[in-house]
Protein backbone atom coordinates (compact mmCIF):
# COMPACT_ATOMS: atom_id res chain seq x y z
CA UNK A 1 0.00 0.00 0.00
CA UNK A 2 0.97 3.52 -0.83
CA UNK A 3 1.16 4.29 3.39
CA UNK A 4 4.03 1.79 3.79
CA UNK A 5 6.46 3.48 1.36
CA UNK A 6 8.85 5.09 2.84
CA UNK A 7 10.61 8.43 1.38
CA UNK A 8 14.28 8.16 0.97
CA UNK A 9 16.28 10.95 2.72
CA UNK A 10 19.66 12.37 2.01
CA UNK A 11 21.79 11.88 4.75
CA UNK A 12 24.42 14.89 4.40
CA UNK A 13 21.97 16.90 5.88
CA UNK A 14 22.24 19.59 3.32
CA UNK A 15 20.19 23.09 4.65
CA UNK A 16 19.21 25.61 2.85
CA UNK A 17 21.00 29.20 3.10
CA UNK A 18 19.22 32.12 4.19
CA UNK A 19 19.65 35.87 3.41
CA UNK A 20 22.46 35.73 6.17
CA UNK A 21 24.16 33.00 5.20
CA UNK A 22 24.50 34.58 1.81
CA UNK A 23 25.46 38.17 3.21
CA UNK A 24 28.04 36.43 5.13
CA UNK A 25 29.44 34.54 2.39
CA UNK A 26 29.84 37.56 -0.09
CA UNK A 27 32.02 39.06 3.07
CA UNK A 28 34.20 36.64 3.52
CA UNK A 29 34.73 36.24 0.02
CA UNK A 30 34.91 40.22 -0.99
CA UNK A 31 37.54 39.81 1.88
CA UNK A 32 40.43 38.53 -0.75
CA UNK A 33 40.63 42.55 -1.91
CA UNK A 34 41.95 43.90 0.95
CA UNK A 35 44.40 41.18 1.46
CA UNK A 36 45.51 41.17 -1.97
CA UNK A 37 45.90 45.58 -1.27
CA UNK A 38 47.79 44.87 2.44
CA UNK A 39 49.94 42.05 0.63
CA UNK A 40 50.76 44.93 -2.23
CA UNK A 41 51.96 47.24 0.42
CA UNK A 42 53.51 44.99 2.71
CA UNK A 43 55.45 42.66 0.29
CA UNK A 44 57.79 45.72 -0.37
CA UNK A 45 58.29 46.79 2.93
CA UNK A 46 58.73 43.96 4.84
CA UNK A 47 60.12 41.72 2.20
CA UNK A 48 58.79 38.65 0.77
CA UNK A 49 59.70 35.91 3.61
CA UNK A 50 57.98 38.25 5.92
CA UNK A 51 55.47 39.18 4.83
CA UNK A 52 54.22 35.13 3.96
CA UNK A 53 54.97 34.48 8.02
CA UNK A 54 53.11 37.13 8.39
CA UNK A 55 50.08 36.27 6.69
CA UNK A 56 50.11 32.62 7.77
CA UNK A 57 50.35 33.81 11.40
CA UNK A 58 48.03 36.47 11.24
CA UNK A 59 45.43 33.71 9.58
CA UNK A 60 46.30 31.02 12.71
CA UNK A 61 45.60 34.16 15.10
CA UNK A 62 42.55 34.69 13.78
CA UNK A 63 41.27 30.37 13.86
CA UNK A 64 42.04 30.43 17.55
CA UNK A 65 38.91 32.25 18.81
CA UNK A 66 36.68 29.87 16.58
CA UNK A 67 37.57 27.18 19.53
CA UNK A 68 35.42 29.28 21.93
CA UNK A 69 31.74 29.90 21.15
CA UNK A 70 31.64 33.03 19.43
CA UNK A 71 28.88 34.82 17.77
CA UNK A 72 28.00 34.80 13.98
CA UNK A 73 29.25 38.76 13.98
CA UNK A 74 32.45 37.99 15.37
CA UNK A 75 32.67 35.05 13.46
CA UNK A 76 32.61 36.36 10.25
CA UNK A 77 34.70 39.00 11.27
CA UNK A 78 37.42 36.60 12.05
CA UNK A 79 36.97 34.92 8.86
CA UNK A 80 37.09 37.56 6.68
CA UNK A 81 40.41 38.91 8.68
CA UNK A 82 41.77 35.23 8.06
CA UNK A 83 40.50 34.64 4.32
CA UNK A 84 42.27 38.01 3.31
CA UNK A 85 45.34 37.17 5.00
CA UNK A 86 45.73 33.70 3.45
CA UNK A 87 44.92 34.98 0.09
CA UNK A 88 47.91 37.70 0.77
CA UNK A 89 50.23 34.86 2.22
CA UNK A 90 49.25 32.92 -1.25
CA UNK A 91 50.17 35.64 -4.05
CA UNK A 92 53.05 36.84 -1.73
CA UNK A 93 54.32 33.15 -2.31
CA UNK A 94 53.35 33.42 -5.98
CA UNK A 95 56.05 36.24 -6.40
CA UNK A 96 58.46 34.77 -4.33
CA UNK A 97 58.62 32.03 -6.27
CA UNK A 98 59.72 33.11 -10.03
CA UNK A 99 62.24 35.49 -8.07
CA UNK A 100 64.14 32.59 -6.33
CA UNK A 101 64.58 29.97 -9.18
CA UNK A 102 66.33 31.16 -12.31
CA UNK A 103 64.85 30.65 -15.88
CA UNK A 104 65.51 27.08 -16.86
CA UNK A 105 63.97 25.59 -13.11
CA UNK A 106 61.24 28.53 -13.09
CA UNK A 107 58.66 26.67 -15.07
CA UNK A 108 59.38 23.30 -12.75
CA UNK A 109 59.56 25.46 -9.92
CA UNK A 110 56.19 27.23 -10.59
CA UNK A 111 54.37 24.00 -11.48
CA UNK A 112 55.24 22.39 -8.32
CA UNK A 113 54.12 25.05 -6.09
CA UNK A 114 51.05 25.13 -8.45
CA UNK A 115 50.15 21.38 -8.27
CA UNK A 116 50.53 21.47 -4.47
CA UNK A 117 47.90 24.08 -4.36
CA UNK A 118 45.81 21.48 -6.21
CA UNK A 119 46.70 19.42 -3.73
CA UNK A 120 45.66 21.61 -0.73
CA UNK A 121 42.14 22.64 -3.14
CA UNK A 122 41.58 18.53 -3.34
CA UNK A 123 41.68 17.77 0.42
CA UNK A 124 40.25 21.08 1.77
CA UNK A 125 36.89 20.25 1.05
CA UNK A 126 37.54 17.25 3.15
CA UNK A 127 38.61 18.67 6.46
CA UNK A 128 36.41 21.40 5.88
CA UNK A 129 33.25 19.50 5.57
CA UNK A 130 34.06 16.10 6.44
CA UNK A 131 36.72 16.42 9.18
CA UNK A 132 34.23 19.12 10.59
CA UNK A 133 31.15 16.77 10.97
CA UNK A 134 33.18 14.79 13.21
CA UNK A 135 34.96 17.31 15.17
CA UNK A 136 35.36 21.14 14.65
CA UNK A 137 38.60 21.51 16.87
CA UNK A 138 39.89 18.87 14.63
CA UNK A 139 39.54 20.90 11.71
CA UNK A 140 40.13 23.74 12.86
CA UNK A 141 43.77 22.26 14.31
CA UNK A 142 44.65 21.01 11.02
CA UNK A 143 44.15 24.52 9.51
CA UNK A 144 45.83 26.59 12.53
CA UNK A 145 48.83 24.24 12.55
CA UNK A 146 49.27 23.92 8.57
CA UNK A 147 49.59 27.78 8.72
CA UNK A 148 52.28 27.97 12.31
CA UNK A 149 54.08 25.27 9.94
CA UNK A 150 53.67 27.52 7.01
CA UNK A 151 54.77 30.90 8.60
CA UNK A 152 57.83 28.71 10.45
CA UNK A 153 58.79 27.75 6.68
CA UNK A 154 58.45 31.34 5.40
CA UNK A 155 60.92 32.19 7.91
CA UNK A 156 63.39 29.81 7.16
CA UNK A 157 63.15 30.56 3.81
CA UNK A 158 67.15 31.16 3.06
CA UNK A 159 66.62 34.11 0.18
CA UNK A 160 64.90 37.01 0.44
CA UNK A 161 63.97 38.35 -2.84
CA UNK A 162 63.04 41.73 -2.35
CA UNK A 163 64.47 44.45 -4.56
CA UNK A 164 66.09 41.41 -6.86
CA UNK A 165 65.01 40.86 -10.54
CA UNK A 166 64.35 37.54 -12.20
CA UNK A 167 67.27 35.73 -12.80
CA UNK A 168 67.99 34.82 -16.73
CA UNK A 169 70.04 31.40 -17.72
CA UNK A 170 71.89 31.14 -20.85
């Protein structure tokens, strides 16, 4: 009988986004601009290696108040700080690298650091969805201590770049 069918549910729980969700979004996301305009001022200043510590610290900073409960305002707040910052810590990396390898290791150079950021764009939505089901300190760990790693290996970087041109091979 039609009464005993039963209706088959999705079980990712997907929920639909209100007005807020969306307004939220768009922040976060417009938030690239003004990390792309503080990496453009800094990367000069500060010089490249510094400037990608700072960017990956600043982004870790702002993770470690999600552990607490924080409100949606402050939330989004801290995300937009961190999203802008790891956008400037990744083109601040993109310019490093052409200025450390010379011509002939520039394309291999450039297409490493590229396919690792495929990489990274593969298993984000993992942690970030799947890793975050389970646990949200979990993912949240994985992205704080990626970026302390990060900023630790922008700082150990052994040339700093600023000031130098692009180095031509015969």
């Amino acid at each position: 009988s039609k009464g005993d069918k039963k209706e088959l549910r999705c079980s990712l729980e997907c929920k639909y986004l209100n007005s807020d969700d969306y307004k939220d979004l768009l922040w976060t996301t417009l938030s690239e601009f003004p990390g792309l305009l503080v990496t453009l001022w800094a990367i000069d200043r500060l010089g490249r290696r510094k400037t990608m510590a700072l960017c990956f610290l600043i982004f870790s900073l702002c993770i470690i108040p999600l552990y607490g409960c924080v409100g949606r305002a402050s939330m989004t707040v801290l995300i937009f700080i961190a999203r802008a910052f790891i956008a400037g810590g990744f083109q601040a990396a993109y310019v490093y690298t052409p200025e450390v390898y010379p011509t002939a290791t520039r394309a291999l150079g450039l297409g490493t650091s590229s396919g690792m950021a495929r990489v990274g764009a593969l298993i984000t939505p993992f942690v970030a969805q799947v890793m975050l089901e389970s646990s949200v300190y979990l993912a949240l760990s994985v992205y704080c201590c990626c970026c302390l790693f990060a900023a630790v290996a922008s700082c150990a970087l052994p040339i700093e770049t600023t000031g130098r041109g692009l180095q031509e091979s015969n």
